[in-house]
PDB file of N, CA and C in Angstrom:
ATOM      1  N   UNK A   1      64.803  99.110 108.985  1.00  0.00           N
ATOM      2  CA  UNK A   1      65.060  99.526 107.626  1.00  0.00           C
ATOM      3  C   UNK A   1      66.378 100.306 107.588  1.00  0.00           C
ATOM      4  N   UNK A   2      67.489  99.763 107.078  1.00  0.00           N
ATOM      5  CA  UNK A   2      68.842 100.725 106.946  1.00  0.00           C
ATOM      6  C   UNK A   2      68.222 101.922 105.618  1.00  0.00           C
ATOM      7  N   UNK A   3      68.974 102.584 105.893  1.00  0.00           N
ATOM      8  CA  UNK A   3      68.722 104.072 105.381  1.00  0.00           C
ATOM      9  C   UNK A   3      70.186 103.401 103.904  1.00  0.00           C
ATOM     10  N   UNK A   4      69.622 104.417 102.717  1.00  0.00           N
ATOM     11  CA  UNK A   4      70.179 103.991 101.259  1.00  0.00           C
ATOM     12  C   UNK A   4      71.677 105.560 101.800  1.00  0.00           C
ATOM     13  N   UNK A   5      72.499 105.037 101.183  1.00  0.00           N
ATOM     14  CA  UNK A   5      73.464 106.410 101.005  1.00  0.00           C
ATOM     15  C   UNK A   5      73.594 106.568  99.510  1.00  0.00           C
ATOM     16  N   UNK A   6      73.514 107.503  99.007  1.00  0.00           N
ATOM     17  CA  UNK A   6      73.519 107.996  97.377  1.00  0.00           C
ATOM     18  C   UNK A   6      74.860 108.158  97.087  1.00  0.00           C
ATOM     19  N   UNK A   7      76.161 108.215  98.003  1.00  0.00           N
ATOM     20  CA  UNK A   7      77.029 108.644  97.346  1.00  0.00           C
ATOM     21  C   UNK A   7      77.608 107.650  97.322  1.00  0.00           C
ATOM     22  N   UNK A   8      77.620 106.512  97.486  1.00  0.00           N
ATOM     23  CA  UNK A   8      78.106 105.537  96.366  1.00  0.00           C
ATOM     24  C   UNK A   8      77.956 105.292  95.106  1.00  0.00           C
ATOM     25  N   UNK A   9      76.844 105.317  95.148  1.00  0.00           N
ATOM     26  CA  UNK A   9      76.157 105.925  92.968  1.00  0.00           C
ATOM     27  C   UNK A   9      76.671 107.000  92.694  1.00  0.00           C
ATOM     28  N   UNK A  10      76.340 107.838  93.299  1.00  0.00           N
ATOM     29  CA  UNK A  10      76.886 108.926  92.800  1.00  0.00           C
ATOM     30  C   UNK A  10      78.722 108.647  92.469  1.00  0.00           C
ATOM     31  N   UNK A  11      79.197 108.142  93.179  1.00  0.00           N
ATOM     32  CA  UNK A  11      80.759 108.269  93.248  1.00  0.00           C
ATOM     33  C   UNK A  11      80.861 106.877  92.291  1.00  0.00           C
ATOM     34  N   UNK A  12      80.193 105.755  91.635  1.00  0.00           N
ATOM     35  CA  UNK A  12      80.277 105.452  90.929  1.00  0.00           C
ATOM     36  C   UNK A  12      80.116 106.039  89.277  1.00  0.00           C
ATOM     37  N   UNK A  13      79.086 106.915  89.333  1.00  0.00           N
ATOM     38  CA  UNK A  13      78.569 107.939  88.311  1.00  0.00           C
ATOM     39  C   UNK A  13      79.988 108.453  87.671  1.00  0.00           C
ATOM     40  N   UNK A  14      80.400 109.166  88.732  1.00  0.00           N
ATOM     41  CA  UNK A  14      81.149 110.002  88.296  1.00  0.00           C
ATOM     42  C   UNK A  14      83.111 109.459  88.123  1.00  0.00           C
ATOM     43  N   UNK A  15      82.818 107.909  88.575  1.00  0.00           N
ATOM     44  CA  UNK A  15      84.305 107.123  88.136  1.00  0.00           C
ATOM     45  C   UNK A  15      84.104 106.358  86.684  1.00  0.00           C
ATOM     46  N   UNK A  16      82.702 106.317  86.561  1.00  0.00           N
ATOM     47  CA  UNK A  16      82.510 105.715  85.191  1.00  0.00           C
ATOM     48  C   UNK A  16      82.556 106.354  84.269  1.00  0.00           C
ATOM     49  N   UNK A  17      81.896 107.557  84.637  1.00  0.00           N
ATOM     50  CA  UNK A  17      81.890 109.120  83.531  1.00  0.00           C
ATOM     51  C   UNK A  17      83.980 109.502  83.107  1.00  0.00           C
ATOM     52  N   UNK A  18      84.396 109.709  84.161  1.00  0.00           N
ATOM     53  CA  UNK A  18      85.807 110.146  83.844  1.00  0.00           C
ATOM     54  C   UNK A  18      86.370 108.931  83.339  1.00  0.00           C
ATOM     55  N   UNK A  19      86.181 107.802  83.477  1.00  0.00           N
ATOM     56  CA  UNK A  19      86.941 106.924  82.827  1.00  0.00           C
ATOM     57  C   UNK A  19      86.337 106.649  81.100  1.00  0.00           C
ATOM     58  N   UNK A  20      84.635 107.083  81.055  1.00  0.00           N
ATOM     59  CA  UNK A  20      84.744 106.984  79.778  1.00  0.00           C
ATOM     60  C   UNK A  20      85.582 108.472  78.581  1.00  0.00           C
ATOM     61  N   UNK A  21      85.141 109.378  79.510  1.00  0.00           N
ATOM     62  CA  UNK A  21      86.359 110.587  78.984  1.00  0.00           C
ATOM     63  C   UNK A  21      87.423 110.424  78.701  1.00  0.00           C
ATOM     64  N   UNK A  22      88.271 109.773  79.491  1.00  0.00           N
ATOM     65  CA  UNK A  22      89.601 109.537  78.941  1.00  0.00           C
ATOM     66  C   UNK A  22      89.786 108.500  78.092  1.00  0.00           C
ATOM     67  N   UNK A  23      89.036 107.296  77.995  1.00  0.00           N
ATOM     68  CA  UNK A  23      88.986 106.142  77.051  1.00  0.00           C
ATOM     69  C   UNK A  23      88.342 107.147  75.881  1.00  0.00           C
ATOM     70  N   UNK A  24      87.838 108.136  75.763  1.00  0.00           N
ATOM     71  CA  UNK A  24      87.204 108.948  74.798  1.00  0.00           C
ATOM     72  C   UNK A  24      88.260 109.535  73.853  1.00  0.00           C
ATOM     73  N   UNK A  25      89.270 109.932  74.683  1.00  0.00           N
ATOM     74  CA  UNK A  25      90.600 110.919  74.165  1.00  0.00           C
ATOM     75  C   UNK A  25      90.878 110.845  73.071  1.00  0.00           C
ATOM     76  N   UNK A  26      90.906 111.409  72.041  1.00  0.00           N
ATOM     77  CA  UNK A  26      91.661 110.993  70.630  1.00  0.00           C
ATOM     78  C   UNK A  26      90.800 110.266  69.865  1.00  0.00           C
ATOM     79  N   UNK A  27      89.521 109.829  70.423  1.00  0.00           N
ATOM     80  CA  UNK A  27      88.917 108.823  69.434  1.00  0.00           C
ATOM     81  C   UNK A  27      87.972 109.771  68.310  1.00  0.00           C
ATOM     82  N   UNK A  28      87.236 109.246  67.383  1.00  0.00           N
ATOM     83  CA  UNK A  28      86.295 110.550  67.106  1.00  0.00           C
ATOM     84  C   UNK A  28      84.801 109.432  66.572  1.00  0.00           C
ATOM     85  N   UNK A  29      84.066 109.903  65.933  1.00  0.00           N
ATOM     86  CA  UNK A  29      82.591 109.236  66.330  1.00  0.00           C
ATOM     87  C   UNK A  29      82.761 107.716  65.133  1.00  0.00           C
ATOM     88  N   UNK A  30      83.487 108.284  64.320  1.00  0.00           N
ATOM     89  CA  UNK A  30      83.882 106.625  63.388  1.00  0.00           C
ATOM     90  C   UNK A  30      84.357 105.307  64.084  1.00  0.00           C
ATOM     91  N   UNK A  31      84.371 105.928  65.020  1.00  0.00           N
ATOM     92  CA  UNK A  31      85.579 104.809  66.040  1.00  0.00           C
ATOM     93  C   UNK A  31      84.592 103.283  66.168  1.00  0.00           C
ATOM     94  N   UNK A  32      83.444 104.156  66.633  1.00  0.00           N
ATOM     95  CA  UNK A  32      82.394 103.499  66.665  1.00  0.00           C
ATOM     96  C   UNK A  32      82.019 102.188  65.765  1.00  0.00           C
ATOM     97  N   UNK A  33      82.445 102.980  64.880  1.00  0.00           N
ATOM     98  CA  UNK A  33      82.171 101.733  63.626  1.00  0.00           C
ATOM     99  C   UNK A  33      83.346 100.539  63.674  1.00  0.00           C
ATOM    100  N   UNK A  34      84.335 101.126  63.560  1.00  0.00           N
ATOM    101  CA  UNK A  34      85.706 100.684  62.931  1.00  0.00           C
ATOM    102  C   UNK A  34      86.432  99.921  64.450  1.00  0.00           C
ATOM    103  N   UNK A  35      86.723 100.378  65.817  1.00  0.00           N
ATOM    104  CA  UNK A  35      86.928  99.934  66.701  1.00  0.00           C
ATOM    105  C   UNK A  35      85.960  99.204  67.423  1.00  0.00           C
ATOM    106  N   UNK A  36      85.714  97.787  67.343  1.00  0.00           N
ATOM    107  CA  UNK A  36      84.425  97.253  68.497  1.00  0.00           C
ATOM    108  C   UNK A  36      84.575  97.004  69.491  1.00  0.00           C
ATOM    109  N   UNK A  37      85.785  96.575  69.900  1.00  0.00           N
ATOM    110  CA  UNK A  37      86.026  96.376  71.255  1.00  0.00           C
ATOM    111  C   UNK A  37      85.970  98.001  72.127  1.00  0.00           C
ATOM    112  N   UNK A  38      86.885  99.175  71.444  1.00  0.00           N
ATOM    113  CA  UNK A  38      86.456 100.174  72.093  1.00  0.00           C
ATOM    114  C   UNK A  38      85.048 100.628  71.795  1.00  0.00           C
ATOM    115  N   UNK A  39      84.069 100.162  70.816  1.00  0.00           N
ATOM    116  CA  UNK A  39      82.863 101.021  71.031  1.00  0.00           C
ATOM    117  C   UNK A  39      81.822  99.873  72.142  1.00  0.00           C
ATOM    118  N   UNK A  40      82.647  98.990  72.488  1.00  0.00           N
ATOM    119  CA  UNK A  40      81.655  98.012  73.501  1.00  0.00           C
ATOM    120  C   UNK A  40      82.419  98.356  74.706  1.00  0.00           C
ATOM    121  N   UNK A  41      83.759  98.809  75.067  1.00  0.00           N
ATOM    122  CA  UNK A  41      83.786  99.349  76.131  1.00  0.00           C
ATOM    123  C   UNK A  41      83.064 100.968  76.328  1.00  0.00           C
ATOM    124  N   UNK A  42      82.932 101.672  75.564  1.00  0.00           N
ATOM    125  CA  UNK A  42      82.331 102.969  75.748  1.00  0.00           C
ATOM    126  C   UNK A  42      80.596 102.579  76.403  1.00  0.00           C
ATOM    127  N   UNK A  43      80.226 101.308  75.721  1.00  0.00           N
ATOM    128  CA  UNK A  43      78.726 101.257  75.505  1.00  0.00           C
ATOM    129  C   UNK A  43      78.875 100.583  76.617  1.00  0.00           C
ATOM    130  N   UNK A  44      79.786  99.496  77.466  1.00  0.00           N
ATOM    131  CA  UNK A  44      79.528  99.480  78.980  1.00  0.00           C
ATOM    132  C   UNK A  44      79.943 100.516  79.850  1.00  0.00           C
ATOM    133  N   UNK A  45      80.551 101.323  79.539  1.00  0.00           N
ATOM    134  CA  UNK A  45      80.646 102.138  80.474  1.00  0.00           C
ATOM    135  C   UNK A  45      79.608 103.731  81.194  1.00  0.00           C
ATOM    136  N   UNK A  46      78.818 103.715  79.502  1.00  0.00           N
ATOM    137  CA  UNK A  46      77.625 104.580  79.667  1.00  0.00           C
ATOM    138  C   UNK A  46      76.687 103.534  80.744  1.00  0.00           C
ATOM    139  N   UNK A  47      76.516 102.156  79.980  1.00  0.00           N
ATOM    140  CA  UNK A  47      75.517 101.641  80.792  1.00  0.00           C
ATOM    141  C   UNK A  47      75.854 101.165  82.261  1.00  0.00           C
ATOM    142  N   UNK A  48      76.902 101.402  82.973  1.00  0.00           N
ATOM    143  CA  UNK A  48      77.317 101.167  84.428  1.00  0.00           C
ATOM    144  C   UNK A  48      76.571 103.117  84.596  1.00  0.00           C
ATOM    145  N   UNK A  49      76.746 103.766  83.881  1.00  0.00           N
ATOM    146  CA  UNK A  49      76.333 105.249  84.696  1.00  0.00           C
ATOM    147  C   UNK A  49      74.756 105.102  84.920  1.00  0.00           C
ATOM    148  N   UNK A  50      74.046 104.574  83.910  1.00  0.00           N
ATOM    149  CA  UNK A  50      72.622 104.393  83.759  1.00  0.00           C
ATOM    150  C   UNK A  50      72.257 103.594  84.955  1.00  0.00           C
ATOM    151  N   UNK A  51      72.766 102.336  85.010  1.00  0.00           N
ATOM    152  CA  UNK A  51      72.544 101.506  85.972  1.00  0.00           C
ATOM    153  C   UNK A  51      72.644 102.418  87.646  1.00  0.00           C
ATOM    154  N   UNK A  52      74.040 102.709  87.627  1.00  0.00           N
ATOM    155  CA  UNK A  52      74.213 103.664  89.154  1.00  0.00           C
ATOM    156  C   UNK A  52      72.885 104.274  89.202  1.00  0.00           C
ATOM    157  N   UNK A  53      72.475 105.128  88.407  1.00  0.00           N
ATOM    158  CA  UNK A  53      71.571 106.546  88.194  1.00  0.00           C
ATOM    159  C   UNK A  53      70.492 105.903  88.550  1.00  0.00           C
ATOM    160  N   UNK A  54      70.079 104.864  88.003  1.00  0.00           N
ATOM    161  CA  UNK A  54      69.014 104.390  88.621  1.00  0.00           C
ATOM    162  C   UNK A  54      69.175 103.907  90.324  1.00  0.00           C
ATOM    163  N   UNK A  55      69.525 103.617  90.722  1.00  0.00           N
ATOM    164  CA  UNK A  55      70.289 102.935  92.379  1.00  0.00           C
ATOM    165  C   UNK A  55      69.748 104.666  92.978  1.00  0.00           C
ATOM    166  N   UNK A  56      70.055 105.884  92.294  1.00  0.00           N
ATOM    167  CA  UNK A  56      69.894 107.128  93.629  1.00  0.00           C
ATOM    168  C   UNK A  56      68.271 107.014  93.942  1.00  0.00           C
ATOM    169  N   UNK A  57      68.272 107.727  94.712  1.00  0.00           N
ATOM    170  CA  UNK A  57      66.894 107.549  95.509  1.00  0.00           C
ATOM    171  C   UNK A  57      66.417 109.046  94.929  1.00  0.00           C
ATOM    172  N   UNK A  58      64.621 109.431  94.914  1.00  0.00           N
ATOM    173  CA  UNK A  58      64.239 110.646  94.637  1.00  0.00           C
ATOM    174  C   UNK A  58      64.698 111.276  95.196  1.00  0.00           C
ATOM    175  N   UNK A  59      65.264 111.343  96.513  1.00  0.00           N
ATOM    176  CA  UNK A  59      65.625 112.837  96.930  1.00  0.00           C
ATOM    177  C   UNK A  59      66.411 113.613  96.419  1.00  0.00           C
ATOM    178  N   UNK A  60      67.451 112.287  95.950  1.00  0.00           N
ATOM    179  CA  UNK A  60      68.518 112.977  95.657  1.00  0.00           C
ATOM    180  C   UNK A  60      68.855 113.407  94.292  1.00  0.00           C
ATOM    181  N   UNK A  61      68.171 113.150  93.358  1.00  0.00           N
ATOM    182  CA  UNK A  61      67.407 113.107  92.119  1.00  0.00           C
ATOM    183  C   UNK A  61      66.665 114.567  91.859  1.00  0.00           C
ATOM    184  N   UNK A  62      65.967 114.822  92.625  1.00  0.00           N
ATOM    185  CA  UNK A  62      65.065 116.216  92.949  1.00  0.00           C
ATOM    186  C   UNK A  62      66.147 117.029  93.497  1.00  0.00           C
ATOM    187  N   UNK A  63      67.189 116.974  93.647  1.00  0.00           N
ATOM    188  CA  UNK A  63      68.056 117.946  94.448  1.00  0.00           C
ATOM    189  C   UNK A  63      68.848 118.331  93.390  1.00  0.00           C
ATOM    190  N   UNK A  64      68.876 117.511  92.348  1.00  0.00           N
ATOM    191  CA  UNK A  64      69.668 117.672  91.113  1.00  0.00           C
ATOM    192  C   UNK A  64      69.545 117.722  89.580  1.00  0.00           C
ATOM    193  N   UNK A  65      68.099 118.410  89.352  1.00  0.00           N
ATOM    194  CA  UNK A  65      67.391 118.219  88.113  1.00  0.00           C
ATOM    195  C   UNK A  65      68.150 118.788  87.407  1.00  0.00           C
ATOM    196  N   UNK A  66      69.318 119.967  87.277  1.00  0.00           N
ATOM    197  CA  UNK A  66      70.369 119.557  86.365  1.00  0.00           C
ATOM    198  C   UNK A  66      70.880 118.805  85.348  1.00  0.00           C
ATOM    199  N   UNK A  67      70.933 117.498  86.582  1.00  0.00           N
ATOM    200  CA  UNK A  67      71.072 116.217  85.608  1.00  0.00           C
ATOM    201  C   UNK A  67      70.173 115.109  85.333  1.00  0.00           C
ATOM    202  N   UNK A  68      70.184 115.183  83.600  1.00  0.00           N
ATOM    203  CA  UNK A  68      69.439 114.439  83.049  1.00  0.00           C
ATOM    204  C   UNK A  68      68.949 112.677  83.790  1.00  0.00           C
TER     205      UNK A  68
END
């Protein structure tokens, strides 16, 4: 059985998170409506964090109830 490493999720987590921040910059919540291509890149880019988040294992999950 190979052993899981978390910090690839994790280090995906957190390249998907800063990249939706800066694709965020300047926009404001209408964007949503009015821009679709940027509100379907925002809405894949939450769901690549969801996806990672699911991939960590409990331990590492329990080490970090912090985050949601």
């Amino acid at each position: 059985m190979t052993q899981h490493d978390d910090r690839i999720p994790l280090r995906q987590i957190l390249d998907f998170a800063v990249e939706a921040v800066e694709l965020a910059e300047g926009h404001k919540l209408d964007d949503f409506e009015e821009d679709r291509m940027w509100c379907l890149a925002m809405e894949r880019l939450v769901l690549n964090v969801g996806e990672a988040a699911r991939r960590l294992t409990h331990a590492t999950t329990d080490q970090l109830p912090q985050i949601p």
